[in-house]
N, C-alpha and C. Protein backbone atom coordinates (compact mmCIF):
# COMPACT_ATOMS: atom_id res chain seq x y z
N UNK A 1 101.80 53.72 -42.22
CA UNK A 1 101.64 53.35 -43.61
C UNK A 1 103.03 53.38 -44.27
N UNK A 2 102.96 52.18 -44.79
CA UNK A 2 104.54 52.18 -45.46
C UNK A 2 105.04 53.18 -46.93
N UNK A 3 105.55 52.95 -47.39
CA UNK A 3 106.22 53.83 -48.39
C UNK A 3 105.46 53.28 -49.69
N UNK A 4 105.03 51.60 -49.74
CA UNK A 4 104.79 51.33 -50.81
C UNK A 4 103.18 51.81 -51.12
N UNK A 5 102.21 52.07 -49.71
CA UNK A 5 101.09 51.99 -49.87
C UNK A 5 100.64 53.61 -49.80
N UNK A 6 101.79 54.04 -49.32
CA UNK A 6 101.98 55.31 -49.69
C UNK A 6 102.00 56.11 -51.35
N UNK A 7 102.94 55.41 -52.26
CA UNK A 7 102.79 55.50 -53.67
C UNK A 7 101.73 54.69 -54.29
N UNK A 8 101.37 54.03 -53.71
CA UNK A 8 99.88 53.30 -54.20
C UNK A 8 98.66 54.24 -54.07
N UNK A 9 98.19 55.33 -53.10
CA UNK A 9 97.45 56.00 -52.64
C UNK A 9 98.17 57.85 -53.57
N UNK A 10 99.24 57.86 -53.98
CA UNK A 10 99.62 58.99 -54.86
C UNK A 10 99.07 58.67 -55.73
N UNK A 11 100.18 57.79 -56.64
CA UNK A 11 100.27 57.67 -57.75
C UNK A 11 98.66 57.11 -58.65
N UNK A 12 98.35 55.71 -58.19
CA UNK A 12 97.57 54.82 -59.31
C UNK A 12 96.11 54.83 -58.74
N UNK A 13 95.77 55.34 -56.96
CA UNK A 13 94.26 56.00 -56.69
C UNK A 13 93.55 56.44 -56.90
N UNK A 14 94.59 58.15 -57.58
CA UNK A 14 94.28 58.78 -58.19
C UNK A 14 93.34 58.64 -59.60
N UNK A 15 94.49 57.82 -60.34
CA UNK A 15 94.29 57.63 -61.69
C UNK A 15 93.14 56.45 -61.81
N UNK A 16 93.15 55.80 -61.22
CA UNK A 16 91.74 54.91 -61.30
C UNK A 16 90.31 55.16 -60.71
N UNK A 17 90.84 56.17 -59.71
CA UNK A 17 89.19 56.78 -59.09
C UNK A 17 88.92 57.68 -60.57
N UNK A 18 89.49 58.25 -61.21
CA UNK A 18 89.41 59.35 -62.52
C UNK A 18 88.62 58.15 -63.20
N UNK A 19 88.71 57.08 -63.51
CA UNK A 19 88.50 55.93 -64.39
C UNK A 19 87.00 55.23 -64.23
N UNK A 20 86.51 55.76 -62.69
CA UNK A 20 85.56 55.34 -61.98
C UNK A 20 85.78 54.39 -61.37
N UNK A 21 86.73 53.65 -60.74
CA UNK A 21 86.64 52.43 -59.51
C UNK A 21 86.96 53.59 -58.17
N UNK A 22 86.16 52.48 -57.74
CA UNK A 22 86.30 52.64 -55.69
C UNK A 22 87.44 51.83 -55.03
N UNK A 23 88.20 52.47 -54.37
CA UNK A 23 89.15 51.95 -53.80
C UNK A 23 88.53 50.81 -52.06
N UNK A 24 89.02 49.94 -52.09
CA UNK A 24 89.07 49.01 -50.30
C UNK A 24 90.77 48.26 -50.34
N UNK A 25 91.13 49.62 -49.42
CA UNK A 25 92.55 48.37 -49.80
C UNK A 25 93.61 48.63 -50.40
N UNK A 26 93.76 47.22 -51.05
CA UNK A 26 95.18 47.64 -52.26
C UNK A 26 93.78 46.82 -53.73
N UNK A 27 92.70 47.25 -53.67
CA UNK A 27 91.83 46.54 -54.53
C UNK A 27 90.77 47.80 -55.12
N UNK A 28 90.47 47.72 -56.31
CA UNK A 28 89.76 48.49 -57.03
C UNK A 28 88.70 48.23 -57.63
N UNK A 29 87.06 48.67 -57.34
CA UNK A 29 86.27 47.63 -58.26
C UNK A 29 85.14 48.67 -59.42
N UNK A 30 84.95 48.64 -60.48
CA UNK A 30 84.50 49.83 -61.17
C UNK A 30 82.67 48.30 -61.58
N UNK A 31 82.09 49.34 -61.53
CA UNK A 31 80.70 48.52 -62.31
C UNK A 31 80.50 49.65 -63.38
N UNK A 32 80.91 48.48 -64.59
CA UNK A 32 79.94 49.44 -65.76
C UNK A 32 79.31 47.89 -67.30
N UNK A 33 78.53 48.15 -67.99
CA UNK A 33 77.83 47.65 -68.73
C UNK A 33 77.18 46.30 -68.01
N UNK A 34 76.72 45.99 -67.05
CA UNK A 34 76.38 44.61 -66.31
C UNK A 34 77.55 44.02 -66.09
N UNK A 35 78.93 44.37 -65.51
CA UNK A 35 79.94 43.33 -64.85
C UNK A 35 80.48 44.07 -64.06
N UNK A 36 80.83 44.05 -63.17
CA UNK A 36 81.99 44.56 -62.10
C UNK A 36 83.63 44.09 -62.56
N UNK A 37 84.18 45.23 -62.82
CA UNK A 37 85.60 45.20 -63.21
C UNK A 37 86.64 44.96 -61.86
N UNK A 38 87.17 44.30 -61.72
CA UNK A 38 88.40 44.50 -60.67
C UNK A 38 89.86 44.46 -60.98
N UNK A 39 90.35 45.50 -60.21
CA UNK A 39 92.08 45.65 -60.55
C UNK A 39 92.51 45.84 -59.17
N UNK A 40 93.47 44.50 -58.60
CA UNK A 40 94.08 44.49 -57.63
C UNK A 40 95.78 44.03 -57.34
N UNK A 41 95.93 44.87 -56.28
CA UNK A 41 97.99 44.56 -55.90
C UNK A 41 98.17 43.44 -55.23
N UNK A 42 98.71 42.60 -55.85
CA UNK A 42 99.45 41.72 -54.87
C UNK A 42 100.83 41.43 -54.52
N UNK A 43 100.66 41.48 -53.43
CA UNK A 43 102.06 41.81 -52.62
C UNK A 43 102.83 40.11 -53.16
N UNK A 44 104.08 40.08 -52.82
CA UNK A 44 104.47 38.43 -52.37
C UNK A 44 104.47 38.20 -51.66
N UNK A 45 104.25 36.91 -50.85
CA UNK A 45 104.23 36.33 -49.65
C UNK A 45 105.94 36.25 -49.07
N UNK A 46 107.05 36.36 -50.29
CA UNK A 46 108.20 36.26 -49.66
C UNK A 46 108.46 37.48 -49.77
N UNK A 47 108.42 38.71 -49.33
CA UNK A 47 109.26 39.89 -49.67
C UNK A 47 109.77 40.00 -48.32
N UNK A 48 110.81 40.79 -48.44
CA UNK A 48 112.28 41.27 -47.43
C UNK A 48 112.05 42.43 -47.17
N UNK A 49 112.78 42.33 -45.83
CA UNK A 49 113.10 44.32 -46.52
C UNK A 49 114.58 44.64 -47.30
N UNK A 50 115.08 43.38 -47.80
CA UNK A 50 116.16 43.80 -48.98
C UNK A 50 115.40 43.32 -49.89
N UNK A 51 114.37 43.03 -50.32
CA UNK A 51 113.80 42.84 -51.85
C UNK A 51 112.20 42.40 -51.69
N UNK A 52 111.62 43.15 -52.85
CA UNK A 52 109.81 43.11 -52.39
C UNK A 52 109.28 43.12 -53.89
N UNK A 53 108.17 42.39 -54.21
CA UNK A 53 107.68 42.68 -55.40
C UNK A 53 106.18 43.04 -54.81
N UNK A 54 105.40 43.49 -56.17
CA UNK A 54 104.19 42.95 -56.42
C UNK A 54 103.88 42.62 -57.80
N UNK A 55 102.81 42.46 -58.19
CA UNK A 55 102.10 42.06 -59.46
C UNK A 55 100.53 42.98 -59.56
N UNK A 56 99.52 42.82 -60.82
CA UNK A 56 98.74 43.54 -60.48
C UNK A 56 97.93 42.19 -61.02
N UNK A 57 96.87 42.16 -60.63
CA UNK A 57 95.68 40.90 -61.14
C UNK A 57 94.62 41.76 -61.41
N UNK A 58 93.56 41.62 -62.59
CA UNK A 58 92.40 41.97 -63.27
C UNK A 58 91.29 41.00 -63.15
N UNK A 59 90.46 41.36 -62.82
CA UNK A 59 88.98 40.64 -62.65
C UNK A 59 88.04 40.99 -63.65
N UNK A 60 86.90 40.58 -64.04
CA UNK A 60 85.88 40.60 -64.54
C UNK A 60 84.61 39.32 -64.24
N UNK A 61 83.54 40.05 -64.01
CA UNK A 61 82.13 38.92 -63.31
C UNK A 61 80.93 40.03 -63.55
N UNK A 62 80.04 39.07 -63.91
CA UNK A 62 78.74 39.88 -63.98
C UNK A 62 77.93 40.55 -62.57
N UNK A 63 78.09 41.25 -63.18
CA UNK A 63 77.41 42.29 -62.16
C UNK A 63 75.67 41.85 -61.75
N UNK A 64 76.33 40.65 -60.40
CA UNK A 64 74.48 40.08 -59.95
C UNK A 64 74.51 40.49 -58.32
N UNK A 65 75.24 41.09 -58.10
CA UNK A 65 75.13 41.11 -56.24
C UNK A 65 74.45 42.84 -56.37
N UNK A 66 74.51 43.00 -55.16
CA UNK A 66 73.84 44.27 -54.28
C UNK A 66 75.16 45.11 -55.19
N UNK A 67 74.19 46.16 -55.17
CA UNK A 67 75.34 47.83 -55.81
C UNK A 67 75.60 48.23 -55.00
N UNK A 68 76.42 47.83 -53.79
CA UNK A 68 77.42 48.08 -52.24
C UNK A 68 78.17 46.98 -52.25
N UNK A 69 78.22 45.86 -53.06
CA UNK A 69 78.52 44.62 -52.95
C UNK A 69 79.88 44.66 -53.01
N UNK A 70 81.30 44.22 -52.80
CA UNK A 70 82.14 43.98 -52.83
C UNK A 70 83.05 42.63 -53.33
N UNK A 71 83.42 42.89 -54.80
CA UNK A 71 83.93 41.66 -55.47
C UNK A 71 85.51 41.64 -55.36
N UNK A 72 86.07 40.76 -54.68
CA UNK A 72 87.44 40.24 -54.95
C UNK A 72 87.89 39.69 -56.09
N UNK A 73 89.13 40.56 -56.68
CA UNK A 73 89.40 39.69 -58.14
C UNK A 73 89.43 38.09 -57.96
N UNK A 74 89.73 37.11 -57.12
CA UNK A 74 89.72 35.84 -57.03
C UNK A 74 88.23 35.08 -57.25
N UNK A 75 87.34 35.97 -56.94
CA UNK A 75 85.94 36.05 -57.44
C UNK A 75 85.38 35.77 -58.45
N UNK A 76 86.23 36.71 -59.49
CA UNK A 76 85.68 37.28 -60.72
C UNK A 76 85.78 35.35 -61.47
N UNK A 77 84.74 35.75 -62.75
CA UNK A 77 84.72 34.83 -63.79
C UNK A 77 86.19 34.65 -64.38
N UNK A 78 86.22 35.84 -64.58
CA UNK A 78 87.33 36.10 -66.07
C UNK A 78 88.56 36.64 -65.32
N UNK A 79 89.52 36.05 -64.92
CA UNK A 79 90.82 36.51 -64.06
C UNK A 79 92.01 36.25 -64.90
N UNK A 80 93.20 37.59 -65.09
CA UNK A 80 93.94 37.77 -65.57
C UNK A 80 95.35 38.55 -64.64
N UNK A 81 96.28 38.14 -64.86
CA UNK A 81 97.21 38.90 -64.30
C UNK A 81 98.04 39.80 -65.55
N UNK A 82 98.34 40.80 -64.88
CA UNK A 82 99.21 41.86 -65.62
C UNK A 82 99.88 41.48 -66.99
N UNK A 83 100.74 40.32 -66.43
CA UNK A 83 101.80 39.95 -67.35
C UNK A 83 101.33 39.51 -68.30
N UNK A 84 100.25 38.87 -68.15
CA UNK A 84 99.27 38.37 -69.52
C UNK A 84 99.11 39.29 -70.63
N UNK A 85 98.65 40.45 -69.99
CA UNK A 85 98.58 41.50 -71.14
C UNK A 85 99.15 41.82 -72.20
N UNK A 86 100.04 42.23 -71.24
CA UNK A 86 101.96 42.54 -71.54
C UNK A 86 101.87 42.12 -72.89
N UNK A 87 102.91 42.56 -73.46
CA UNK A 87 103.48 41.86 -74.80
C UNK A 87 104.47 40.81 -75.10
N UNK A 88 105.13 40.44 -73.89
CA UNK A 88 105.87 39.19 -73.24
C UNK A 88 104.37 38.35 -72.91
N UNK A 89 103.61 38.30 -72.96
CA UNK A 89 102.50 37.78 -71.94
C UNK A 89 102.81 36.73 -71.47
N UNK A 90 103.78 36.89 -70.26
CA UNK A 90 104.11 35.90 -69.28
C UNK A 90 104.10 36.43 -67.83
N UNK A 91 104.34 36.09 -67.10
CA UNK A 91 103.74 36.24 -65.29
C UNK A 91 104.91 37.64 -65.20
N UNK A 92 104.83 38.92 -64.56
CA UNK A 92 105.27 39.92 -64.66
C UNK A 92 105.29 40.45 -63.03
N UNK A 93 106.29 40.45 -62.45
CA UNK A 93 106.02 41.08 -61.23
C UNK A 93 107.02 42.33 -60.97
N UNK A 94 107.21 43.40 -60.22
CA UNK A 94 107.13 44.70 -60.28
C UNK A 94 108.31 44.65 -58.94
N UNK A 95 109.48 44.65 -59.09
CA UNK A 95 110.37 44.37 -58.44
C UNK A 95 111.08 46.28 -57.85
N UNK A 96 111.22 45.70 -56.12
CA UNK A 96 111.55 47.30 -55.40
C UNK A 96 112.26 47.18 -54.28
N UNK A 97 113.01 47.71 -53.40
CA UNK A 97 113.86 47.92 -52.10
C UNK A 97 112.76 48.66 -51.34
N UNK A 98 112.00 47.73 -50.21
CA UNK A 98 110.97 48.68 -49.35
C UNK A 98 111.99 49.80 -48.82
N UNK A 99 112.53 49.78 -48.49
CA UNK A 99 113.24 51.23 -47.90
C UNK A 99 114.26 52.35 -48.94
N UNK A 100 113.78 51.66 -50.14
CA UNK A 100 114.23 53.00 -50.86
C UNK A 100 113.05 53.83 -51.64
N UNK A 101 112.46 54.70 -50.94
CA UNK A 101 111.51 55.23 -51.80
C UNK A 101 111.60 55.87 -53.56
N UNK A 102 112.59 55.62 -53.75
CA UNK A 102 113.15 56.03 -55.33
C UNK A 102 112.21 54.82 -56.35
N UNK A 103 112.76 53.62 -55.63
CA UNK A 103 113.05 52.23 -56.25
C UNK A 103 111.16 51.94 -56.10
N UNK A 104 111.07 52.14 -55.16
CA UNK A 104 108.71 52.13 -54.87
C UNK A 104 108.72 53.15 -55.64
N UNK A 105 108.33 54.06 -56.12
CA UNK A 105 107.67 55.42 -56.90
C UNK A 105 108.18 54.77 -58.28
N UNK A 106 109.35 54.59 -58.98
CA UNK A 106 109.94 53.62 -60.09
C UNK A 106 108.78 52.51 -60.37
N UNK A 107 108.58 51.60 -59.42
CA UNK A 107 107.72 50.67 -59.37
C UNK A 107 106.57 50.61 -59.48
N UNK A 108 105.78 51.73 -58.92
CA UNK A 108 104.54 51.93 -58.89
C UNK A 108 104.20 52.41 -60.70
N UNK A 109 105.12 53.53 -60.62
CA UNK A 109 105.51 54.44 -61.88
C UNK A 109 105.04 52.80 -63.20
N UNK A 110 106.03 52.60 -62.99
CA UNK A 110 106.18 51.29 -64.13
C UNK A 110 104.55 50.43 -64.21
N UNK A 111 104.25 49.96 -63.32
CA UNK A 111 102.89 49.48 -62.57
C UNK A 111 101.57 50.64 -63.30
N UNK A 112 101.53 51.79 -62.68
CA UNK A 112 100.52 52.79 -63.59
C UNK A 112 100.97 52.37 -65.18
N UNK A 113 101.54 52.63 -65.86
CA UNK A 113 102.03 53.26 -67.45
C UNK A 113 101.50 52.13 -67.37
N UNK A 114 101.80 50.34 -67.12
CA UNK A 114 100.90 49.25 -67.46
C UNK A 114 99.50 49.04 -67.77
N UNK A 115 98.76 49.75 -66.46
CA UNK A 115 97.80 49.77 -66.10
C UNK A 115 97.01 50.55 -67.58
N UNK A 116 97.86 51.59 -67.57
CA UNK A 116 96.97 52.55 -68.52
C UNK A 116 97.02 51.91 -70.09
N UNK A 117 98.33 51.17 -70.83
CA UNK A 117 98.44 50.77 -72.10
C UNK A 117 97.82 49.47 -72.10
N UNK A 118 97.63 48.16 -71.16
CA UNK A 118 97.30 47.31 -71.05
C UNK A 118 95.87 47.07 -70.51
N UNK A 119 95.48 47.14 -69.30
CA UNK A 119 94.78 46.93 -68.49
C UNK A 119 93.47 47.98 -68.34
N UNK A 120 93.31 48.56 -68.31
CA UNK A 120 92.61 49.86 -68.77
C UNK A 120 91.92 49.43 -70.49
N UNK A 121 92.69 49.35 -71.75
CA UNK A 121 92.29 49.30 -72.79
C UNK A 121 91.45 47.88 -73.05
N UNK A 122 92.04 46.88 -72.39
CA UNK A 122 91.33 45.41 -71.77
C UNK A 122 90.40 45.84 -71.33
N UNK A 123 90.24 46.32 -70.48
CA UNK A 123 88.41 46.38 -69.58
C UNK A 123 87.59 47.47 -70.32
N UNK A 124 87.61 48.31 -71.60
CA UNK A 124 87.42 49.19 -72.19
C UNK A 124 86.59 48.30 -73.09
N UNK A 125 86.96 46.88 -73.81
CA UNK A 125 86.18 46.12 -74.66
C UNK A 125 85.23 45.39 -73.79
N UNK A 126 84.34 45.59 -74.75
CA UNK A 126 83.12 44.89 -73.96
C UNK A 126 82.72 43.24 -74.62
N UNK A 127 83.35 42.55 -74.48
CA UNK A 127 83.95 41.06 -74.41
C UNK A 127 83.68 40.12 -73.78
N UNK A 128 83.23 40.83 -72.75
CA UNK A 128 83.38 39.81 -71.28
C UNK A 128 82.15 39.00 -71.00
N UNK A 129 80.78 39.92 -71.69
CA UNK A 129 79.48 39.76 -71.54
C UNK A 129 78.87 39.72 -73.08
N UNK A 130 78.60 38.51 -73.13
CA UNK A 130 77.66 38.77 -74.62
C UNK A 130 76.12 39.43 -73.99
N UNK A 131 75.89 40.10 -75.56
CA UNK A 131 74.87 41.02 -75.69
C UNK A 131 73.60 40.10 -75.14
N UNK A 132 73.26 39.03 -75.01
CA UNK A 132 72.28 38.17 -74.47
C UNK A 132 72.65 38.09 -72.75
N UNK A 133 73.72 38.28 -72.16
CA UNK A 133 73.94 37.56 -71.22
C UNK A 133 73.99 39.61 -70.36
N UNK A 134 74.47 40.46 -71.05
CA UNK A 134 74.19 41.67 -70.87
C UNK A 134 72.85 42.33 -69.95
N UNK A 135 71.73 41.77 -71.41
CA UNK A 135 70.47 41.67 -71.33
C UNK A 135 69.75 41.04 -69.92
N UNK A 136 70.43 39.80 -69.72
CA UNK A 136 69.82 39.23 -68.15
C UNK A 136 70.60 39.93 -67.22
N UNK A 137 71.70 40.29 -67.27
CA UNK A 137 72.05 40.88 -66.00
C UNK A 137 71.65 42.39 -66.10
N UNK A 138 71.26 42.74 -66.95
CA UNK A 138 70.27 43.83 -66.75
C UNK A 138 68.85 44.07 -66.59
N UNK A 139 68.00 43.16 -66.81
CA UNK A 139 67.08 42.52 -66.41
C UNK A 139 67.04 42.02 -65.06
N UNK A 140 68.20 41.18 -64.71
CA UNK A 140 67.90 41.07 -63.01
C UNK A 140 68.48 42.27 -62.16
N UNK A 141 69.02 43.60 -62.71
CA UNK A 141 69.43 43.95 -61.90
C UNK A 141 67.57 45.59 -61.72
N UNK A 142 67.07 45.27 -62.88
CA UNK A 142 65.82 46.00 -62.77
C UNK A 142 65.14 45.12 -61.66
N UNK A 143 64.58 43.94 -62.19
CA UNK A 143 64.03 42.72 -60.75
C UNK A 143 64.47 43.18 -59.54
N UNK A 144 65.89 43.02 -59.27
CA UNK A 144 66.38 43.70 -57.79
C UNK A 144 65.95 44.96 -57.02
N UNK A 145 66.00 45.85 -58.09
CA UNK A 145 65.84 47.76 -57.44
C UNK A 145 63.95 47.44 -57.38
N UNK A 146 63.36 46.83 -58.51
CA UNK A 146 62.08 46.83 -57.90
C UNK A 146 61.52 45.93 -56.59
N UNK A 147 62.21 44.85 -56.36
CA UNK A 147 62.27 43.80 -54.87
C UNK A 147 62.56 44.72 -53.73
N UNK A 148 63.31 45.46 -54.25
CA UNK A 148 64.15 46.45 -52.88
C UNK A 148 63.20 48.00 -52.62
N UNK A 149 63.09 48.27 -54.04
CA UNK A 149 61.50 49.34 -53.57
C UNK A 149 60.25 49.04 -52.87
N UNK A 150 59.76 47.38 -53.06
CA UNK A 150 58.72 46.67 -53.39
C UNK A 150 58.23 45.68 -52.12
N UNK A 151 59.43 45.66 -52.14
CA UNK A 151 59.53 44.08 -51.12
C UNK A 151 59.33 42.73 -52.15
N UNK A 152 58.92 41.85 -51.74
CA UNK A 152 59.04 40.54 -52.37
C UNK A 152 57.37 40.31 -52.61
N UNK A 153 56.96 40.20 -53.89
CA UNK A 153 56.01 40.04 -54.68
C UNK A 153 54.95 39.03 -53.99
């Protein structure tokens, strides 16, 4: 395990299992009010080992699959990246030296404090789901647990 997935598993695991998401990965998925929240790392496809970024991407989708189900932010309805948030809200990526662990912990570091002023206070409003559309995905998700107690009617 490298250094970066190493401060990924310190630092921001921590702080988002506290938050209620389940970790698979470098991907995080929390279910609360009828949607499944997702907050995931993406690496770049060009990184070095003299220069590496990532970025963080945010999901949001109504919560209609199995409660074991597994949603990829590319999934979600409502997809946002980091930088959006931001107060620049422009594309934001999280720049590090894989072999200097100073420069990853900095990065990650920078990456959490985001997470928590931005991204975190975003998935905190309940926005995503109008109060009608709430209602059916809570409604089908009663339908489901009784199909699955029940069998099929």
């Amino acid at each position: 395990m490298g250094a970066f997935e190493q401060a990924v598993g310190r630092k921001i695991a921590p702080r988002l299992k506290a938050e209620g998401f389940v970790r698979r990965g470098q991907s995080w998925n929390r279910r609360r009010d009828g949607e499944v929240q997702v907050i995931s790392f993406q690496r770049s496809s060009n990184n070095t080992v003299l220069d590496a970024r990532f970025t963080v991407n945010v999901g949001v989708t109504p919560d209609l699959l199995a409660p074991d189900a597994w949603v990829a932010e590319h999934d979600c309805r409502w997809r946002m990246r980091i930088g959006m948030l931001r107060p620049e809200r422009q594309d934001h990526w999280y720049r590090y030296l894989p072999d200097d662990p100073g420069q990853v912990e900095a990065a990650i570091a920078e990456a959490l404090a985001d997470i928590e002023a931005f991204v975190l206070p975003c998935l905190a409003q309940p926005r995503f789901l109008s109060p009608v559309a709430r209602t059916a995905v809570g409604a089908w998700q009663i339908v489901r647990r009784v199909l699955r107690r029940f069998g099929p009617i």
